[in-house]
Protein backbone atom coordinates (compact mmCIF):
# COMPACT_ATOMS: atom_id res chain seq x y z
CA UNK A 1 0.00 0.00 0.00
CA UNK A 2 1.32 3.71 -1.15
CA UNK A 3 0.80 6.17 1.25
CA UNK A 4 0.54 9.92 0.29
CA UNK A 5 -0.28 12.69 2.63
CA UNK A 6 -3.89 13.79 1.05
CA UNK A 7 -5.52 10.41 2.16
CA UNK A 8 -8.10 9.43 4.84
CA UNK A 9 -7.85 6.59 7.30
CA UNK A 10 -10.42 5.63 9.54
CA UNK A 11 -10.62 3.80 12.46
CA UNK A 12 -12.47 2.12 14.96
CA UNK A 13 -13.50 4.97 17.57
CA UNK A 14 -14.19 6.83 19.58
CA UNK A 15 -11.06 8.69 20.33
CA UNK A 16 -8.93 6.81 22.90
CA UNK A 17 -9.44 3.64 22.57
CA UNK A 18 -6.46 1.10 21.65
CA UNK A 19 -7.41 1.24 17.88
CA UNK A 20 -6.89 5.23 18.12
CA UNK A 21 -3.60 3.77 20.29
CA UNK A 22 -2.32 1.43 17.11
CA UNK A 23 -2.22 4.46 14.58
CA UNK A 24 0.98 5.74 16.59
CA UNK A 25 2.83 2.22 16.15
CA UNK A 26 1.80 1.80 12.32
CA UNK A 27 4.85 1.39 10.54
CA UNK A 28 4.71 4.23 8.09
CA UNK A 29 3.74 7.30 10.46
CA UNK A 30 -0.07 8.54 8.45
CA UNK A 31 -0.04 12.04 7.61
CA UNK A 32 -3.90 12.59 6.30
CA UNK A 33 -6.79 13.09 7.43
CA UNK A 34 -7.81 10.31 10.81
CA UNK A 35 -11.34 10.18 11.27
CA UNK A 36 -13.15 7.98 14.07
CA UNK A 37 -16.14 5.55 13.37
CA UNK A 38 -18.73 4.10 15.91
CA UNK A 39 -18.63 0.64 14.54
CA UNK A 40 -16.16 -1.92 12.96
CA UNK A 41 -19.05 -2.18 9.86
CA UNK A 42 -19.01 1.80 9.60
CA UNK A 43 -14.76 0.93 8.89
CA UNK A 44 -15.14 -1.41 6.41
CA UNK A 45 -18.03 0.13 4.57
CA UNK A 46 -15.75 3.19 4.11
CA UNK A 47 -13.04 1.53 2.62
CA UNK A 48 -14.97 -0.68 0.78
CA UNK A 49 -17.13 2.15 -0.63
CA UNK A 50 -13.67 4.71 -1.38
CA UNK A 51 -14.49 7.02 0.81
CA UNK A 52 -11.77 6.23 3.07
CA UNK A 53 -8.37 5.07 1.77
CA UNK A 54 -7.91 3.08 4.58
CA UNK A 55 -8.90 1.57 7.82
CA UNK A 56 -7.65 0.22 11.21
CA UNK A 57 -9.59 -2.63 13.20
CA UNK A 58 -9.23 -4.92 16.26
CA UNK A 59 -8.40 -8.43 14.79
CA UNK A 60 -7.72 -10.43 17.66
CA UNK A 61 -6.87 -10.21 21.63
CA UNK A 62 -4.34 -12.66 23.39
CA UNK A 63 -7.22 -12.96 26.38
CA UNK A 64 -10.54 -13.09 24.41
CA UNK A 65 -9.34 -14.66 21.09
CA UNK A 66 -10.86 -13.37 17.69
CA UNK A 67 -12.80 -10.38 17.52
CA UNK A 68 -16.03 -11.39 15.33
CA UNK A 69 -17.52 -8.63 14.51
CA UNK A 70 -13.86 -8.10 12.39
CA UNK A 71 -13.77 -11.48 11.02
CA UNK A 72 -17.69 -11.48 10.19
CA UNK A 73 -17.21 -8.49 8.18
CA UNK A 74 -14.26 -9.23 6.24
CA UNK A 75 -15.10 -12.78 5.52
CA UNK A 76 -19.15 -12.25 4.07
CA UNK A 77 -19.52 -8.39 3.77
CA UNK A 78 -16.66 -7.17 2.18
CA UNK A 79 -15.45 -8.48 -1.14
CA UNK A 80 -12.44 -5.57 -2.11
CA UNK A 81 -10.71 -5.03 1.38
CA UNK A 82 -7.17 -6.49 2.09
CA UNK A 83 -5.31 -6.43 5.09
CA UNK A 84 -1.57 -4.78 4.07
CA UNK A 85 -0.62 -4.61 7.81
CA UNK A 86 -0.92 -6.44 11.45
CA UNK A 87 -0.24 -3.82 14.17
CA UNK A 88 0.55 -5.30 17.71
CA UNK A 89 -0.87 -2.91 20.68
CA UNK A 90 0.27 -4.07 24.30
CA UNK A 91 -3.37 -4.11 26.22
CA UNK A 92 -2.86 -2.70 29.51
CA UNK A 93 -5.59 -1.27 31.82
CA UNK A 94 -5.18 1.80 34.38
CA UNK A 95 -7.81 3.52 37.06
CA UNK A 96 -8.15 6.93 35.18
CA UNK A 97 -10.24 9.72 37.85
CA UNK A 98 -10.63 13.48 37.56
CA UNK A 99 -7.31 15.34 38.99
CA UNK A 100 -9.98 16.98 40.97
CA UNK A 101 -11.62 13.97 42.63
CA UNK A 102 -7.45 11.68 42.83
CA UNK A 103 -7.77 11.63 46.53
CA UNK A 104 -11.04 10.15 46.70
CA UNK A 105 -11.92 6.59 47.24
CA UNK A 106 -13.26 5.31 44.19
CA UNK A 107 -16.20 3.10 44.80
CA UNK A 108 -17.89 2.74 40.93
CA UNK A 109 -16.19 2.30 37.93
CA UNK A 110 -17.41 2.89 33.73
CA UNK A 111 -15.67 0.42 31.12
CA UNK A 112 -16.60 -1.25 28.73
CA UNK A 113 -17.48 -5.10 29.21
CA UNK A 114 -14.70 -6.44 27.59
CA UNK A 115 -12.13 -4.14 29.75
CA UNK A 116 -14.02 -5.47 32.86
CA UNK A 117 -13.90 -9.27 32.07
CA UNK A 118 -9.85 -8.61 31.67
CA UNK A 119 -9.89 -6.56 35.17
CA UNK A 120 -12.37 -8.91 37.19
CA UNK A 121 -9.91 -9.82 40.11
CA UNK A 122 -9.28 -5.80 40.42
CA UNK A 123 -12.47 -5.75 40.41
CA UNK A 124 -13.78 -7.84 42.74
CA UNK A 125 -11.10 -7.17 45.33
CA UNK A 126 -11.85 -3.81 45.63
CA UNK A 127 -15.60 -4.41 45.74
CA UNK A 128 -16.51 -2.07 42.96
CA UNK A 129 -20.11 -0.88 40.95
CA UNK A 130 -19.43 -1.90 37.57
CA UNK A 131 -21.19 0.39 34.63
CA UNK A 132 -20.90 -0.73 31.05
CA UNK A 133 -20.48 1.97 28.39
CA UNK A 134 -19.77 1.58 24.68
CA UNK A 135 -16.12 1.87 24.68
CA UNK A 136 -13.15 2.42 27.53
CA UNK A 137 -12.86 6.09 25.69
CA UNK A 138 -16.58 6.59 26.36
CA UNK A 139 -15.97 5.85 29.98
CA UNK A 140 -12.99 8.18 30.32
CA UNK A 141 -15.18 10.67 28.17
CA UNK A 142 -18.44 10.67 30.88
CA UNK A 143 -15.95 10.47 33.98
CA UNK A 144 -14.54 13.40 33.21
CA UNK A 145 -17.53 15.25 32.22
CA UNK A 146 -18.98 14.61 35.57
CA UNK A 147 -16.05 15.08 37.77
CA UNK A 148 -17.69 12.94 40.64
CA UNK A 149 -15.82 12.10 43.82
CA UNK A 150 -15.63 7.50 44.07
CA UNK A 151 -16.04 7.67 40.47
CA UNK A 152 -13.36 6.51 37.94
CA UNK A 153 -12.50 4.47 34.75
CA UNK A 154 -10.77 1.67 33.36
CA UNK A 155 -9.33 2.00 30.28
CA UNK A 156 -6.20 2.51 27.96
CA UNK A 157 -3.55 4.94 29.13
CA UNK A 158 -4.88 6.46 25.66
CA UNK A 159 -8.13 7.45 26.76
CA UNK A 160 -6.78 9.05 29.99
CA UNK A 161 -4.47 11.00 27.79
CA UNK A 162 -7.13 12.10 25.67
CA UNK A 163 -9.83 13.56 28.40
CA UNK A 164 -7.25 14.87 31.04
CA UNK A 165 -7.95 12.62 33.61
CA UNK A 166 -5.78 11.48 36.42
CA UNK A 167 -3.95 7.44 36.61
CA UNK A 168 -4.24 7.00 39.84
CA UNK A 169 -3.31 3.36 39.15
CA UNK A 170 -2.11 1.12 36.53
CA UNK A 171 -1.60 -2.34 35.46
CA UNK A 172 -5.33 -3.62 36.59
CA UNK A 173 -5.58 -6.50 34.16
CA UNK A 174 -5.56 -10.05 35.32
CA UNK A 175 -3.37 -11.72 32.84
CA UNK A 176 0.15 -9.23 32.17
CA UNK A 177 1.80 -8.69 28.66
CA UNK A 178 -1.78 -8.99 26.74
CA UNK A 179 -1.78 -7.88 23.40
CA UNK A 180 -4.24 -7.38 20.70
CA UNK A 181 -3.70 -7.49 17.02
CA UNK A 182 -4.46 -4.95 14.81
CA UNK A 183 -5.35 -4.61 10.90
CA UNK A 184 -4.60 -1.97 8.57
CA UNK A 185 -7.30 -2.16 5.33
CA UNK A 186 -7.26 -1.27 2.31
CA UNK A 187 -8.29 -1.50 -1.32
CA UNK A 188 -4.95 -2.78 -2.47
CA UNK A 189 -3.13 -5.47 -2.05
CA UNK A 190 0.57 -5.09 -0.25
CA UNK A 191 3.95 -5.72 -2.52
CA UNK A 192 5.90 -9.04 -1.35
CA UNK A 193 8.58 -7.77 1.75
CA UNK A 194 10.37 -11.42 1.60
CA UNK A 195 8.82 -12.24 4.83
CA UNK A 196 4.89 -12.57 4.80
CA UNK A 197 2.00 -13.78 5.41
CA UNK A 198 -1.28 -14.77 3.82
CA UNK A 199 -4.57 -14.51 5.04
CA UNK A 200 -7.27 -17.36 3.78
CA UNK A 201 -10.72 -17.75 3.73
CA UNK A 202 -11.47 -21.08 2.77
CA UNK A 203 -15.41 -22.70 2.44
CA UNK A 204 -15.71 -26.46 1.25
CA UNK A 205 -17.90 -26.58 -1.22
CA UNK A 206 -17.93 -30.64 -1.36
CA UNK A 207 -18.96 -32.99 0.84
CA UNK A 208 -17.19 -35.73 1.49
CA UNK A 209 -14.99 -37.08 4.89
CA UNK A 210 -11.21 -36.30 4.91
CA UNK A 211 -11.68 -33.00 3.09
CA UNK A 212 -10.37 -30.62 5.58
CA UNK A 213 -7.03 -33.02 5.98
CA UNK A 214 -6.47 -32.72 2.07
CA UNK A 215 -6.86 -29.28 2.11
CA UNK A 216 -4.12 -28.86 5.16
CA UNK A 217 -2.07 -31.36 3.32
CA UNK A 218 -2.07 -29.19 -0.07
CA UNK A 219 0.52 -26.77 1.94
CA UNK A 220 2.28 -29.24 4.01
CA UNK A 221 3.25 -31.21 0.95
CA UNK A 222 4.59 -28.13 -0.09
CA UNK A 223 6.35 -27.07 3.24
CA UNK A 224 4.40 -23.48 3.89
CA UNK A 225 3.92 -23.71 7.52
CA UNK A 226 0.34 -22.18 8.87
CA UNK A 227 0.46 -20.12 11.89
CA UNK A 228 -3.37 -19.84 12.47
CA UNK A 229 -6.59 -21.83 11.73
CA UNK A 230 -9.64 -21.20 12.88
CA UNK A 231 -13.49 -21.65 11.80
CA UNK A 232 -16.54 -19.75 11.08
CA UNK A 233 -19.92 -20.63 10.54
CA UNK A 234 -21.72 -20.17 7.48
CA UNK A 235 -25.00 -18.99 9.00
CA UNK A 236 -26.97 -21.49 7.19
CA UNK A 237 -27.32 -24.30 8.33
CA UNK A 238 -25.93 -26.07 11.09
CA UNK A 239 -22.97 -27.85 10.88
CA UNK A 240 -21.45 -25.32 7.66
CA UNK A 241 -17.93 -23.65 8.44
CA UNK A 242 -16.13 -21.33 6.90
CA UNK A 243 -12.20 -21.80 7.42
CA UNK A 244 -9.70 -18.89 8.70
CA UNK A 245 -6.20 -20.00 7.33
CA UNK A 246 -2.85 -17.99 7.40
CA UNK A 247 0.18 -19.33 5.96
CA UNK A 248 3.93 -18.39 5.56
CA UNK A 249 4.34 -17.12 2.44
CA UNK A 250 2.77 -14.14 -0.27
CA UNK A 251 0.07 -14.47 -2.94
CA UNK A 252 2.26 -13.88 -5.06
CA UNK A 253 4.86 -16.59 -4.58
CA UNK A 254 4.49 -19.24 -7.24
CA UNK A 255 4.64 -21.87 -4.53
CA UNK A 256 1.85 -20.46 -2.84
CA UNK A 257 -0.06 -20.17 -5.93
CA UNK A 258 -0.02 -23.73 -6.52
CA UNK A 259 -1.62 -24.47 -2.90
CA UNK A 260 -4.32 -22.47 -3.51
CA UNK A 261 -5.00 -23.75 -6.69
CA UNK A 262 -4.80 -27.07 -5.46
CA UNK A 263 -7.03 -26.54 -2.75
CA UNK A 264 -9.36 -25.35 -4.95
CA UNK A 265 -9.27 -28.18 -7.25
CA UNK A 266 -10.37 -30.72 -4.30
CA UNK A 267 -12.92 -28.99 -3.65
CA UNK A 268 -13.26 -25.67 -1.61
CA UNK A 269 -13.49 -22.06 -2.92
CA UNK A 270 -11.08 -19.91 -1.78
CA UNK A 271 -11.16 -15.54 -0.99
CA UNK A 272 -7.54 -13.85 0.21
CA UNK A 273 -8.15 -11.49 2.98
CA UNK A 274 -4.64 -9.75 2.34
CA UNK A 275 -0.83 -10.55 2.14
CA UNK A 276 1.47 -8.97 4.39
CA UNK A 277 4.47 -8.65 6.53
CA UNK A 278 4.97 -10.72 9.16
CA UNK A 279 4.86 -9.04 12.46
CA UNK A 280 8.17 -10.69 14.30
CA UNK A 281 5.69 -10.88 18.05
CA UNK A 282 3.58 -12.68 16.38
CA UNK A 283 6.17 -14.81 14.62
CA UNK A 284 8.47 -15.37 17.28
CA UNK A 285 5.31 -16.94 19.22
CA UNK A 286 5.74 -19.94 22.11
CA UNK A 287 2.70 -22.09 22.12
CA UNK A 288 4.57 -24.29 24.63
CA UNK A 289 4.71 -21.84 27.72
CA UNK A 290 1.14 -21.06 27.63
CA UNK A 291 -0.62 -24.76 27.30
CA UNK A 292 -4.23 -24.83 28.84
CA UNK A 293 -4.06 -26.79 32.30
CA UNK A 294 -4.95 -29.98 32.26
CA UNK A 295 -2.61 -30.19 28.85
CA UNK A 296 -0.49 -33.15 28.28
CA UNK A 297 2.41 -34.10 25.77
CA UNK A 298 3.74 -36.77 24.33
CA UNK A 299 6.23 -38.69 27.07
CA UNK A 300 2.88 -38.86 29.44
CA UNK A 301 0.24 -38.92 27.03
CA UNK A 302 -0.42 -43.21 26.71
CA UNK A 303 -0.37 -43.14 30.31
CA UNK A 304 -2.85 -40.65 31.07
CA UNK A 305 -5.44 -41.62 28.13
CA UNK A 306 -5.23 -44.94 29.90
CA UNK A 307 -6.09 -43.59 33.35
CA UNK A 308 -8.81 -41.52 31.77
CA UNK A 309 -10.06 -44.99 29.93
CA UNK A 310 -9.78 -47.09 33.20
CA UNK A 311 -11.89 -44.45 35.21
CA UNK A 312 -14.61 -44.63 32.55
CA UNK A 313 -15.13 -48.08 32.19
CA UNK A 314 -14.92 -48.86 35.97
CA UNK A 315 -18.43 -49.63 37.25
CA UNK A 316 -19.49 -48.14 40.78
CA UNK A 317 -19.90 -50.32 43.71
């Protein structure tokens, strides 16, 4: 994507949030215009349309996983918009109050529910009246219009920048070092860096058992590595996914090319979402530190299905 000063971006508002955060850590700095919208639809539909040259939207969050309302939009509303960039934005909450109220006990907080289900030990240990608004920045926004003693907000250090209120503490959420990914949108499809990505969306259109292992196999034979896989319904019927595939690798690589035409030959239609660079914290990723408790690997694995197997089959005396 080519950049010149005389173009729009939008983004996913209000002013703020950590979307409004991301534009600051974009790799080319944006000199246009930057114009907030209320929802991630209202993003799209402007780049889509041409009446933005560009937008910025949450894609996923290390804590809650995929954001939907992204995904559902880009995979079966918008049918020109490529992602050219994935912006990392370190997710960190603070307590933002009026700098006329810091002293005060605060005793209700405004966020917005997501913020709260990332803050809920904070939360609950300081016994505090939750109040949902429609974004962190909205929060900050009403606290300080207010300017009520017990009353505060959590949200990005971003939105406490942006309404003059007061941190009177930071790091609030429950898990440290979240993140949430970002994507820059546009019209155009990004030039080949040497180290990329593609984004897939792809739908079987046959039905027959094995399919989804062929259409794995069509890059493994090849050696492109995935990094992410994940599903979608169809909203049709029960039972109909879409799939979410990103692998190594740029549309425009012959080797590449030959997946995706061989997945489509088997029998799956395929849409690109975008090919870009590879962001090196997403890359440099550890699945192995983080495994879900009750995880087990391979020097313990026989043994434990066969506990699992024995405790089933036992019959109570």
């Amino acid at each position: 994507m080519i950049l010149v000063s005389n173009q729009k971006l939008v983004y996913l508002g209000p002013p703020g949030t950590f979307t409004h955060a991301a534009i600051d850590l974009m790799t080319v700095p944006w000199n246009g215009e930057i114009v907030a919208e209320k929802e991630v639809s209202d993003v799209v539909f402007a780049v889509e349309s041409g009446s933005a040259d560009a937008g910025l939207v949450p894609l996923e969050n290390s804590v809650e996983g995929d954001v939907l309302s992204t995904l559902d939009e880009l995979i079966f509303r918008s049918a020109q918009c490529f992602i050219n960039e994935e912006i990392v934005v370190p997710i960190s909450f603070v307590l933002a109050v009026p700098s006329s109220t810091k002293n005060a006990e605060v005793k209700k907080i405004l966020t917005h529910p997501h913020a709260a289900a990332q803050c809920k030990e904070f939360i609950k240990l300081n016994k505090l009246e939750v109040e949902f608004t429609a974004s962190t920045a909205d929060a900050c926004r009403i606290v300080a219009e207010r300017k009520e003693a017990g009353l505060g907000a959590i949200a990005a250090s971003k939105g406490a920048d942006t309404f003059g209120l007061f941190v009177k503490q930071t790091r609030l959420e429950d898990f440290a070092g979240g993140k949430t990914r970002m994507a820059l949108i546009s019209r155009n499809l990004s030039s080949p860096t040497g180290h990329d990505k593609t984004t897939l969306v792809i739908t079987p259109v046959a039905d027959r058992n094995g399919l989804l292992s062929d259409i794995l196999n069509c890059f493994a034979k090849r050696d492109i590595g995935l990094t992410a896989i994940s599903s979608r319904p169809l909203k049709t019927r029960l039972g109909e996914y879409t799939f979410l595939v990103s692998a190594r690798g740029h549309i425009g690589e012959p080797t590449l090319q030959s997946a995706i035409m061989d997945v489509s030959s088997i029998g799956a239609a395929v849409k690109v979402l975008g090919s870009y660079p590879m962001n090196p914290e997403i890359s440099s990723a550890r699945v192995g530190e983080s495994l879900p408790p009750g995880s087990v690997t391979a020097d313990v694995l026989k043994e434990w299905v066969g506990r699992l197997v024995k405790a089933a089959t036992e019959v109570p005396r």
